[in-house]
PDB file of N, CA and C in Angstrom:
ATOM      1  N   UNK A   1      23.820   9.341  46.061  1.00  0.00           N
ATOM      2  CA  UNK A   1      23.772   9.486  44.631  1.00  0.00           C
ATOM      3  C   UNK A   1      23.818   8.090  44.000  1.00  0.00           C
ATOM      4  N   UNK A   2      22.980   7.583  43.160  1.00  0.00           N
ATOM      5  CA  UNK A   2      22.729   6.521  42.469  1.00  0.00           C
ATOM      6  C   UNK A   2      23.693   6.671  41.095  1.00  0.00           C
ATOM      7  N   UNK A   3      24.022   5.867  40.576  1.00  0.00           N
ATOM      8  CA  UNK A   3      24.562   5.835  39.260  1.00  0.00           C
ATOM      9  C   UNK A   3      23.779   5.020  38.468  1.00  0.00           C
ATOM     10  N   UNK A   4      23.487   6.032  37.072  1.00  0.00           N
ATOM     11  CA  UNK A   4      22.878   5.386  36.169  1.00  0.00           C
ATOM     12  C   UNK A   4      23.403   4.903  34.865  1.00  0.00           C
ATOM     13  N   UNK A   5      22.352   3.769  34.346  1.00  0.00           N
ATOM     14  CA  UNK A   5      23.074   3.473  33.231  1.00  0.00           C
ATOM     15  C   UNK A   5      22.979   3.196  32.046  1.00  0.00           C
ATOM     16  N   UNK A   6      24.235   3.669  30.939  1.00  0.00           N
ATOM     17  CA  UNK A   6      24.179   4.574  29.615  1.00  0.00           C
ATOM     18  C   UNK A   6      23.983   3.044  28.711  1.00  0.00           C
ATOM     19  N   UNK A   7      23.769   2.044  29.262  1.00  0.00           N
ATOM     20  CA  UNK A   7      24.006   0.496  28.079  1.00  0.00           C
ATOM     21  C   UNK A   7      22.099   0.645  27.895  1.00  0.00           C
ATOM     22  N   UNK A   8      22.458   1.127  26.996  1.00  0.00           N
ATOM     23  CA  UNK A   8      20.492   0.380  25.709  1.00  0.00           C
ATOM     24  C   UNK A   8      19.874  -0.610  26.736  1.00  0.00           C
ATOM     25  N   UNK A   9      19.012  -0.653  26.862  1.00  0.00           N
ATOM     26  CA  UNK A   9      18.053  -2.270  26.961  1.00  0.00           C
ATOM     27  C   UNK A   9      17.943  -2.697  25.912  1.00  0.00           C
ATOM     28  N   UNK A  10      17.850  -3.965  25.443  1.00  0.00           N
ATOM     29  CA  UNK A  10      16.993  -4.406  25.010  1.00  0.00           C
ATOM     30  C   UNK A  10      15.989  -3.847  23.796  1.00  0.00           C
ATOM     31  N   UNK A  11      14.946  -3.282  24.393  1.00  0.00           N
ATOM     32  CA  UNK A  11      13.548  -2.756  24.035  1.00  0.00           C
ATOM     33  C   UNK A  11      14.328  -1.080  22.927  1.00  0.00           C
ATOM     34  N   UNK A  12      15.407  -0.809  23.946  1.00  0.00           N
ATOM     35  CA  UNK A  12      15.865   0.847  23.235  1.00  0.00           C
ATOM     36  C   UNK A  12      16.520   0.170  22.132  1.00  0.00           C
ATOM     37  N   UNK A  13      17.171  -1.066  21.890  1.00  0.00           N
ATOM     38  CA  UNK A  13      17.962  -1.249  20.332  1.00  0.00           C
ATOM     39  C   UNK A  13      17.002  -1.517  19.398  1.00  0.00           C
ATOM     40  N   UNK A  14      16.238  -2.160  20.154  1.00  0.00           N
ATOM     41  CA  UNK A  14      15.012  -2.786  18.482  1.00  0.00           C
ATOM     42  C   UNK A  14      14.671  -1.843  18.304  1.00  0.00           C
ATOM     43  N   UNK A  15      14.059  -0.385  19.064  1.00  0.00           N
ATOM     44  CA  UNK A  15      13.487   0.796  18.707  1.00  0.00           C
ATOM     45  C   UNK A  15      14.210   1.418  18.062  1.00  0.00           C
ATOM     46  N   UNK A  16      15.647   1.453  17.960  1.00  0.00           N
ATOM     47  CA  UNK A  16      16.576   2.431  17.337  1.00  0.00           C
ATOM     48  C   UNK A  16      16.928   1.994  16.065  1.00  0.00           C
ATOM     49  N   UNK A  17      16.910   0.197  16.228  1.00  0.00           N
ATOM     50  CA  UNK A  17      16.884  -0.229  14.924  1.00  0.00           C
ATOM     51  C   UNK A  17      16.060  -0.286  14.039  1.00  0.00           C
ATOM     52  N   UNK A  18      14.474  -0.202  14.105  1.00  0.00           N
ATOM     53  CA  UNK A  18      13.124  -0.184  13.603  1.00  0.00           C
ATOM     54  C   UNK A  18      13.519   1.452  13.439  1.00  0.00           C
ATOM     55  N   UNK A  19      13.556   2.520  13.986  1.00  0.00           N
ATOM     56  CA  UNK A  19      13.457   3.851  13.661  1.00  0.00           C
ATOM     57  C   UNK A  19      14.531   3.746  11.771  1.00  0.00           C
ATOM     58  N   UNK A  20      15.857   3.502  12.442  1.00  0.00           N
ATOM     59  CA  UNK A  20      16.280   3.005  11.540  1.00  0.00           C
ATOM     60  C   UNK A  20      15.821   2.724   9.816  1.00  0.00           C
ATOM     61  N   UNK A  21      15.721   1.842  10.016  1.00  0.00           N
ATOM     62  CA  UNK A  21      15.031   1.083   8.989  1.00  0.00           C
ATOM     63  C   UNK A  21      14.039   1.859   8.599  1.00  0.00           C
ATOM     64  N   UNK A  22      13.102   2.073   8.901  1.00  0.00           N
ATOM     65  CA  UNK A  22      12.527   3.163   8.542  1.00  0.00           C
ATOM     66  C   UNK A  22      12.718   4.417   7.609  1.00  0.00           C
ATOM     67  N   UNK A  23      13.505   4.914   8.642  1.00  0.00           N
ATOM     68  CA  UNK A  23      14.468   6.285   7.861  1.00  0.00           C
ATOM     69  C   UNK A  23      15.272   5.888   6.832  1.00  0.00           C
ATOM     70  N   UNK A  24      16.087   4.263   6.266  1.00  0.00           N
ATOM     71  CA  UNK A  24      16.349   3.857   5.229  1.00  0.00           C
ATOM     72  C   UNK A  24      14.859   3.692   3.949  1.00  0.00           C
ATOM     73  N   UNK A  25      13.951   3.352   4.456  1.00  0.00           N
ATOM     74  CA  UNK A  25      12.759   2.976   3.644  1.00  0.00           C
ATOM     75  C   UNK A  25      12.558   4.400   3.252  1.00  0.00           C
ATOM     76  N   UNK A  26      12.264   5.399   4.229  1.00  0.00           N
ATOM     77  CA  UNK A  26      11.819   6.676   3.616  1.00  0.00           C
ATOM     78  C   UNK A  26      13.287   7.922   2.979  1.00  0.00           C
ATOM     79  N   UNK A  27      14.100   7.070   3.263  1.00  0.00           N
ATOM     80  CA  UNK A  27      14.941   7.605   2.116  1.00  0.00           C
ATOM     81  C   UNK A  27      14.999   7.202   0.785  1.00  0.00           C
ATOM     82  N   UNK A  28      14.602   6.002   0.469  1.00  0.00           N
ATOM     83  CA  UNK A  28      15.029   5.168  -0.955  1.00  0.00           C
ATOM     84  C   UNK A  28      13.445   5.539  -1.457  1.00  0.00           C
ATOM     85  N   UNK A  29      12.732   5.948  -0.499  1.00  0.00           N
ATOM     86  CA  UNK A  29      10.976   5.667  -1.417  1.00  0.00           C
ATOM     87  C   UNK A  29      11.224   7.509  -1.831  1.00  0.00           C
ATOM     88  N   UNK A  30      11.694   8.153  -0.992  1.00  0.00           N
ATOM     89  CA  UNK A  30      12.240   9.647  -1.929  1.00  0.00           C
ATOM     90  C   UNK A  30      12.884   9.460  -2.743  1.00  0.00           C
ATOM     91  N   UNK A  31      14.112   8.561  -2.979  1.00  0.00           N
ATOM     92  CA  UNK A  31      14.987   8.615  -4.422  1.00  0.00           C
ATOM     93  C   UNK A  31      14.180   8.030  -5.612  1.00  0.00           C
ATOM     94  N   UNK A  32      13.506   7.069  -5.375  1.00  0.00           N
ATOM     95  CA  UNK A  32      12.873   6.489  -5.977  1.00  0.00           C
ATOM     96  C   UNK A  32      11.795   7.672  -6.819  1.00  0.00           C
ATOM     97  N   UNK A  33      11.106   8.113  -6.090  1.00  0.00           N
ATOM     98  CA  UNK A  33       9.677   9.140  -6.507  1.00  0.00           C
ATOM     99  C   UNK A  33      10.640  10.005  -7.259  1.00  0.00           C
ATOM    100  N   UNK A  34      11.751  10.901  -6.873  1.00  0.00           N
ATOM    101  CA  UNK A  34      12.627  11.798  -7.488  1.00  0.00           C
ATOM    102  C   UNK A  34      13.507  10.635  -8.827  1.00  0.00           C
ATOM    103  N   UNK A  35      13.062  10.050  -9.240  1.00  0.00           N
ATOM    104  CA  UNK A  35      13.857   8.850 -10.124  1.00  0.00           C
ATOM    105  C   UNK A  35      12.695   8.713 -11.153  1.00  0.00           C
ATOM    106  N   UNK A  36      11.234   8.847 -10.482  1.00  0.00           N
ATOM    107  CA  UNK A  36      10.294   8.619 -11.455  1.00  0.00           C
ATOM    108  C   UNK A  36       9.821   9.822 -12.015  1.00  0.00           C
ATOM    109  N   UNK A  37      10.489  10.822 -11.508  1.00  0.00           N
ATOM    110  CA  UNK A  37       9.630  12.333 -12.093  1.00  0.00           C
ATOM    111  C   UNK A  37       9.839  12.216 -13.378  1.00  0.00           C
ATOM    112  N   UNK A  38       9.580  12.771 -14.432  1.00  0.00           N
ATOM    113  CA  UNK A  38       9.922  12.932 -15.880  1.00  0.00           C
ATOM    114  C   UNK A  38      10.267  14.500 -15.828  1.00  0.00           C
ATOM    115  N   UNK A  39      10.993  15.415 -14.421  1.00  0.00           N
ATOM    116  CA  UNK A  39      10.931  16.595 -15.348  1.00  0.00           C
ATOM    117  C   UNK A  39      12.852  16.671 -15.101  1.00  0.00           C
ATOM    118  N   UNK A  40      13.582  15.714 -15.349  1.00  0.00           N
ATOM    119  CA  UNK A  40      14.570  15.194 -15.271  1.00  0.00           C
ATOM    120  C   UNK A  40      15.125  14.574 -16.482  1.00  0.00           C
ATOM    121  N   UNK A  41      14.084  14.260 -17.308  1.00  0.00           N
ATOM    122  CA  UNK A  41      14.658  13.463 -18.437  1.00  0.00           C
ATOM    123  C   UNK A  41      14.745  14.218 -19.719  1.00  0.00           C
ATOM    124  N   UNK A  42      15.205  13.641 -20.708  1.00  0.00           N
ATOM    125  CA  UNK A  42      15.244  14.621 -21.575  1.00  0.00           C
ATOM    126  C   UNK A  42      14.188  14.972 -22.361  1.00  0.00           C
ATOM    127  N   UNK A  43      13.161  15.365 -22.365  1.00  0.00           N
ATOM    128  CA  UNK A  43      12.257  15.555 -23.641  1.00  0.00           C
ATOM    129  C   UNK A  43      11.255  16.871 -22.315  1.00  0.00           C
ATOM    130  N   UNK A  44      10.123  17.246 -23.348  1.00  0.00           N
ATOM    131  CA  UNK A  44       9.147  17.256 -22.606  1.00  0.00           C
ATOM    132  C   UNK A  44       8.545  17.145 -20.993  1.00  0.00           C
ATOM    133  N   UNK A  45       8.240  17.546 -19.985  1.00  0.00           N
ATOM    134  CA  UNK A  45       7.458  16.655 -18.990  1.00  0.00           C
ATOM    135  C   UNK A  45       6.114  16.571 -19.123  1.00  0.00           C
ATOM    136  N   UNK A  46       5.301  16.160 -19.153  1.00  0.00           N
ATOM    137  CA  UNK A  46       4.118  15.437 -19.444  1.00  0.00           C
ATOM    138  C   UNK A  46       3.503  14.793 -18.074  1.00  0.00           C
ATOM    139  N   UNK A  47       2.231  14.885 -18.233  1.00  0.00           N
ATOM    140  CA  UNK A  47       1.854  14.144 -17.428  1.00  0.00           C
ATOM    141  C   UNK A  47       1.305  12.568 -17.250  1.00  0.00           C
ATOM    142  N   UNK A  48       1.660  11.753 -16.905  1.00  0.00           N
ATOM    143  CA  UNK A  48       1.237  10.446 -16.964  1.00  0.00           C
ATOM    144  C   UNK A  48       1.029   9.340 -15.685  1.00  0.00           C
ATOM    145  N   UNK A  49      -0.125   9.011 -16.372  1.00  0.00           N
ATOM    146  CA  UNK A  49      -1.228   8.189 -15.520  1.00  0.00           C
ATOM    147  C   UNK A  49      -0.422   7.545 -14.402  1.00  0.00           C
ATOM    148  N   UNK A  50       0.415   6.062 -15.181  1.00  0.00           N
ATOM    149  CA  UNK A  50       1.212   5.241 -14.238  1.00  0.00           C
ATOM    150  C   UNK A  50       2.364   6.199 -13.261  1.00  0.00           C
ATOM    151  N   UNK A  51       2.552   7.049 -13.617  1.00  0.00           N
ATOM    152  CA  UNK A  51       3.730   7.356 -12.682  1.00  0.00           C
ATOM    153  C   UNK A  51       2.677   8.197 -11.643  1.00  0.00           C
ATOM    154  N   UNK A  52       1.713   9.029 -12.144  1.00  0.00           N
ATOM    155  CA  UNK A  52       1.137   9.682 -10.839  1.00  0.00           C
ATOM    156  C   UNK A  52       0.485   8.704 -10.281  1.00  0.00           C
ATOM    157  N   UNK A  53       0.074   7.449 -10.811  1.00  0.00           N
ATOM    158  CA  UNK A  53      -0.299   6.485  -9.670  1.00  0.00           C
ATOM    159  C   UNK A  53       0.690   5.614  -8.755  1.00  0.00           C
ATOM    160  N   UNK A  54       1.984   5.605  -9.371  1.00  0.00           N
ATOM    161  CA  UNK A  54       3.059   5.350  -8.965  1.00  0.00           C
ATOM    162  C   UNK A  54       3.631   6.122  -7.419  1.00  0.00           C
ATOM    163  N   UNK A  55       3.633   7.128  -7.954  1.00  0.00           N
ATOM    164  CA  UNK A  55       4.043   8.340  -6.806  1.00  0.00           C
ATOM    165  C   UNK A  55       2.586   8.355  -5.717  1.00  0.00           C
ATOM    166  N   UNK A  56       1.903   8.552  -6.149  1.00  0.00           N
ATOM    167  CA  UNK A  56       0.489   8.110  -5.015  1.00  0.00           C
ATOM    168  C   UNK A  56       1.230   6.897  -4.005  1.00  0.00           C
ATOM    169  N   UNK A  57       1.180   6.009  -4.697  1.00  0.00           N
ATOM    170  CA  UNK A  57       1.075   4.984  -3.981  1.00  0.00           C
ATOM    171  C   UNK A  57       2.471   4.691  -2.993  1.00  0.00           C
ATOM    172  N   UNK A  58       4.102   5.111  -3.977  1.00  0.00           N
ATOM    173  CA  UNK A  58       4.649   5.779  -2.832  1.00  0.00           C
ATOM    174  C   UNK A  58       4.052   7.001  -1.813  1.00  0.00           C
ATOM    175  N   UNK A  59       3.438   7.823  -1.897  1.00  0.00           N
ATOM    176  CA  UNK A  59       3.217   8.383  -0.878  1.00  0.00           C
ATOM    177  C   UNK A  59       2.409   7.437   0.045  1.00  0.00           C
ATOM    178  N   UNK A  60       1.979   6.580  -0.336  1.00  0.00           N
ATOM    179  CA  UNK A  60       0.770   5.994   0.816  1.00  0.00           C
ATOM    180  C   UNK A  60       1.679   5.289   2.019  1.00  0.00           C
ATOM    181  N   UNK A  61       2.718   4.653   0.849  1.00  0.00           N
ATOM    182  CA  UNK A  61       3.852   4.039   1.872  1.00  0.00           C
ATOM    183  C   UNK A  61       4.553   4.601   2.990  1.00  0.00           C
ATOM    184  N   UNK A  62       5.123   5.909   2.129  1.00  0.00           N
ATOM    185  CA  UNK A  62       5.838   6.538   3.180  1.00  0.00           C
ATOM    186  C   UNK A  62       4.949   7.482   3.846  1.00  0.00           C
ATOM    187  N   UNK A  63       3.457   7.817   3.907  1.00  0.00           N
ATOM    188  CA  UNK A  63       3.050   8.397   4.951  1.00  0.00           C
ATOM    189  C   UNK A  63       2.444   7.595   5.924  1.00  0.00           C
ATOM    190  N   UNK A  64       2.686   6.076   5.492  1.00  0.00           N
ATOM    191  CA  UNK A  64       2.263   5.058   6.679  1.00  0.00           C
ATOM    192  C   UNK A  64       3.605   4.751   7.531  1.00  0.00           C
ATOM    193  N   UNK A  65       5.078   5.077   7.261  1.00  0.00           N
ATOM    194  CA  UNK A  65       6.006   4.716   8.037  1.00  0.00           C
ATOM    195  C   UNK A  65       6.146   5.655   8.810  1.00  0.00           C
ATOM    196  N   UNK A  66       5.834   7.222   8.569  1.00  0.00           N
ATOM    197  CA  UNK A  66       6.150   8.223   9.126  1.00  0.00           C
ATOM    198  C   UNK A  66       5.098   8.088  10.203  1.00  0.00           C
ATOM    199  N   UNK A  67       3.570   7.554  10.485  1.00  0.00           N
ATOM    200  CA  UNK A  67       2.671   7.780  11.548  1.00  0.00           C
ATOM    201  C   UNK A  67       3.166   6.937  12.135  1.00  0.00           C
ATOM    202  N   UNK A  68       3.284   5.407  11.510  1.00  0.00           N
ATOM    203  CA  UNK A  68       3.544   4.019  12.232  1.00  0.00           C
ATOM    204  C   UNK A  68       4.717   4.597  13.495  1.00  0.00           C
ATOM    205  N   UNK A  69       6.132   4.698  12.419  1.00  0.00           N
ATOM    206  CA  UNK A  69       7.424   4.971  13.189  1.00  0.00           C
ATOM    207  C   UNK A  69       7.429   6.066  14.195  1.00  0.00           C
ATOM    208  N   UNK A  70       7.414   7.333  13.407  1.00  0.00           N
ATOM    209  CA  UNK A  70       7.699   8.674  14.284  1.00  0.00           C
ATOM    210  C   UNK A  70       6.800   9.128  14.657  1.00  0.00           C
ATOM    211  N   UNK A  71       5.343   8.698  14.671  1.00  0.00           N
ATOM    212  CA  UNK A  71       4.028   9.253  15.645  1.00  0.00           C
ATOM    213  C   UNK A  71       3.900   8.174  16.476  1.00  0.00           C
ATOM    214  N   UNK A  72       4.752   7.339  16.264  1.00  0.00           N
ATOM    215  CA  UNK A  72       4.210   6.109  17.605  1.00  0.00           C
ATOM    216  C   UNK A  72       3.164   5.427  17.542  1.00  0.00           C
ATOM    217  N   UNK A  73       2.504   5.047  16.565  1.00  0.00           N
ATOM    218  CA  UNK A  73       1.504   4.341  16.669  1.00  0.00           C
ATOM    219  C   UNK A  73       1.433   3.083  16.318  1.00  0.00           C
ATOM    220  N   UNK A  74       2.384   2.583  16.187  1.00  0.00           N
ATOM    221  CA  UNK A  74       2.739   1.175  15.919  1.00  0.00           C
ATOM    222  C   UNK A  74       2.260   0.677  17.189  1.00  0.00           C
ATOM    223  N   UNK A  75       2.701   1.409  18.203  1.00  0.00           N
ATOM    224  CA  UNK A  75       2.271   0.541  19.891  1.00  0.00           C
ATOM    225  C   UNK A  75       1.257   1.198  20.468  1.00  0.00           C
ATOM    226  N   UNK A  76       0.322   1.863  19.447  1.00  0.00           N
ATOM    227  CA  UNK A  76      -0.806   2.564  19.521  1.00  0.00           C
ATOM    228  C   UNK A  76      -1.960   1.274  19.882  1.00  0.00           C
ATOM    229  N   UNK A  77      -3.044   1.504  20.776  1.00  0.00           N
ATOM    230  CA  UNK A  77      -4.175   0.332  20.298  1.00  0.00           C
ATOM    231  C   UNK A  77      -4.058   0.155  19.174  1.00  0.00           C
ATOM    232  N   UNK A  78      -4.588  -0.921  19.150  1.00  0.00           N
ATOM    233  CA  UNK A  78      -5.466  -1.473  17.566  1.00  0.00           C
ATOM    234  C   UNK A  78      -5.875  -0.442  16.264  1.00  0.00           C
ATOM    235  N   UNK A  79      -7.210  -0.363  17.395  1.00  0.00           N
ATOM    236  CA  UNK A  79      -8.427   0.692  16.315  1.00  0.00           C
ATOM    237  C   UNK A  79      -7.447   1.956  16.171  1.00  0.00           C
ATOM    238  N   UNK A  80      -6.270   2.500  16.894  1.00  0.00           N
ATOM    239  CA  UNK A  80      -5.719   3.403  16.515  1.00  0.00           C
ATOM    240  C   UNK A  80      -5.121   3.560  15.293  1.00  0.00           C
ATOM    241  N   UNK A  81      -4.275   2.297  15.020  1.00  0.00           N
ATOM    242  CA  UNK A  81      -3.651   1.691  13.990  1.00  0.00           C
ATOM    243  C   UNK A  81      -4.281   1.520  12.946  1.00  0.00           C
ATOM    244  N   UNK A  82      -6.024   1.174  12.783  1.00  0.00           N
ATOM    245  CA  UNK A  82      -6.721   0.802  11.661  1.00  0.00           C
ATOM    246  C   UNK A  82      -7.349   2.176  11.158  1.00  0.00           C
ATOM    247  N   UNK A  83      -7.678   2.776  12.469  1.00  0.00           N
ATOM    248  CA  UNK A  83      -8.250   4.432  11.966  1.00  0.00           C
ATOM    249  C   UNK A  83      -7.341   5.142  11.354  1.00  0.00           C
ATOM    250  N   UNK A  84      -5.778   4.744  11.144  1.00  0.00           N
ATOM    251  CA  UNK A  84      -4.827   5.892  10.767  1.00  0.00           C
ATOM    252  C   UNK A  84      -4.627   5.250   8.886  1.00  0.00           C
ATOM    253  N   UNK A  85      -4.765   4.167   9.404  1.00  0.00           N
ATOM    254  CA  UNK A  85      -4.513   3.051   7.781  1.00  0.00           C
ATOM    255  C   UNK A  85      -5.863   3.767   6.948  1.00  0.00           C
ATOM    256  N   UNK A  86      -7.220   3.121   7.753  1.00  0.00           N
ATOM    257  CA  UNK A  86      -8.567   3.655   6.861  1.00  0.00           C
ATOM    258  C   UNK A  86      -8.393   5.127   6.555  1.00  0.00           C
ATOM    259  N   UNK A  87      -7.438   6.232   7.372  1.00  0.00           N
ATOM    260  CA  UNK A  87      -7.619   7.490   7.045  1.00  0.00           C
ATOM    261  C   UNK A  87      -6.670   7.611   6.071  1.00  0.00           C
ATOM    262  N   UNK A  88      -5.982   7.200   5.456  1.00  0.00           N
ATOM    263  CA  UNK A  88      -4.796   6.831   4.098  1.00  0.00           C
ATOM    264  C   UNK A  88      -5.530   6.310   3.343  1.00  0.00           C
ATOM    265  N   UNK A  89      -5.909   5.576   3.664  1.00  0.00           N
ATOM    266  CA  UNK A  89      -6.962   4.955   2.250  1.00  0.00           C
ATOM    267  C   UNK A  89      -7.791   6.084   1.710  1.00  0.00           C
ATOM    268  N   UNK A  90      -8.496   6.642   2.848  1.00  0.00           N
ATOM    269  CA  UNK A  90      -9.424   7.349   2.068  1.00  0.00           C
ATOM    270  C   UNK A  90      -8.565   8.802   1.316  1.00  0.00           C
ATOM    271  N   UNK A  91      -7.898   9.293   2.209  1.00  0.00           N
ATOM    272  CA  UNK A  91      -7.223  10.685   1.520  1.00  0.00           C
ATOM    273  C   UNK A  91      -6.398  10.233   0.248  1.00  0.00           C
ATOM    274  N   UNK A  92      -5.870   8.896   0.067  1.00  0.00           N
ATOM    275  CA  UNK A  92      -4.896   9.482  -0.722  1.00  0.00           C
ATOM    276  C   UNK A  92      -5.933   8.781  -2.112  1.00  0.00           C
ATOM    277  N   UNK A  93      -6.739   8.274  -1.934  1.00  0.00           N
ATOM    278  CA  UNK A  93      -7.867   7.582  -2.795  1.00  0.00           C
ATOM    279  C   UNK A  93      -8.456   8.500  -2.998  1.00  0.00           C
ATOM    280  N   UNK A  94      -8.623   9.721  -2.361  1.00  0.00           N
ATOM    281  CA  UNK A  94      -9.761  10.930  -2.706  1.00  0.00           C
ATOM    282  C   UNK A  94      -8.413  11.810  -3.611  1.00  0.00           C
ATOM    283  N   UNK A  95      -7.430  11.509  -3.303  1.00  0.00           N
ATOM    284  CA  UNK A  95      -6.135  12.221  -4.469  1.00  0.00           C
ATOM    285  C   UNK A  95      -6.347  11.924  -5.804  1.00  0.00           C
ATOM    286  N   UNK A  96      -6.187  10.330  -5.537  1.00  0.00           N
ATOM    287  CA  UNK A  96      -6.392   9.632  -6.959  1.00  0.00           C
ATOM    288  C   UNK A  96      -7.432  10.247  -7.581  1.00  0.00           C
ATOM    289  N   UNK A  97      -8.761   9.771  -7.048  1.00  0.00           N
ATOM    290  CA  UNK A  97      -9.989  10.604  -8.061  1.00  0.00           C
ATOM    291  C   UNK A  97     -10.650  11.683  -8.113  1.00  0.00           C
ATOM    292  N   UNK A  98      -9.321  12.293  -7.784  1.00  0.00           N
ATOM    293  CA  UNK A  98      -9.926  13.562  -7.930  1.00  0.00           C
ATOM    294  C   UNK A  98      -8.555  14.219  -9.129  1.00  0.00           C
ATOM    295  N   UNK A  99      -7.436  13.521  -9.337  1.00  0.00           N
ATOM    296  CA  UNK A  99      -6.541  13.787 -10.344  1.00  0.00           C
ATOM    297  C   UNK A  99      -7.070  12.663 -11.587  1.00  0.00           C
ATOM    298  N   UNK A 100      -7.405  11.778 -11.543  1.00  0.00           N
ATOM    299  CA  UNK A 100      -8.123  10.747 -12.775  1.00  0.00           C
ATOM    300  C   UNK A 100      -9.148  11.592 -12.901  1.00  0.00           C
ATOM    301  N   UNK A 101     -10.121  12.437 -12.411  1.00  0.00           N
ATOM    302  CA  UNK A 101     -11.424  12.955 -12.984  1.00  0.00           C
ATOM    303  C   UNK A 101     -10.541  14.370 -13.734  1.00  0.00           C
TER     304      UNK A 101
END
């Protein structure tokens, strides 16, 4: 019987710390979006331009930490990494103009 062992490498802390961090980023970019809603404040909610481009563009963020981090593709090839970025660009850009039209 071999004994194995429970001490991190290396490679497992930066990963736990990058997961981390992460899960801090996509917590504060939720408080944040829930901070910019207007159906919280006192008047009216309404709809407006800057904040739904606001909230877009948080989403672009946090649906790039969630593939990067928790789909693994940070240590994905390359072109994996650029096909997942170009596929954000285009969806959340086809959001935009299709809520501006």
């Amino acid at each position: 019987m071999t004994a194995t062992s429970t001490t991190p490498t290396p490679h497992d802390v930066g990963s736990t710390r990058a997961i981390t961090v992460a899960w801090d980023v996509l917590s504060a970019i939720t408080v944040l979006s829930w901070w910019l809603a207007p159906g919280h404040s006192e008047g009216p909610a309404t709809a407006s331009i800057p904040i739904t481009v606001a909230a877009i563009a948080l989403g672009v963020v946090k649906s790039r930490v969630i593939i990067r981090h928790f789909m693994e593709v940070r240590s994905a090839p390359r072109w994996l990494q650029r096909s997942t970025d170009l596929w954000l660009v285009v969806l959340w850009g086809a959001v935009l103009v299709i809520y501006l039209w």
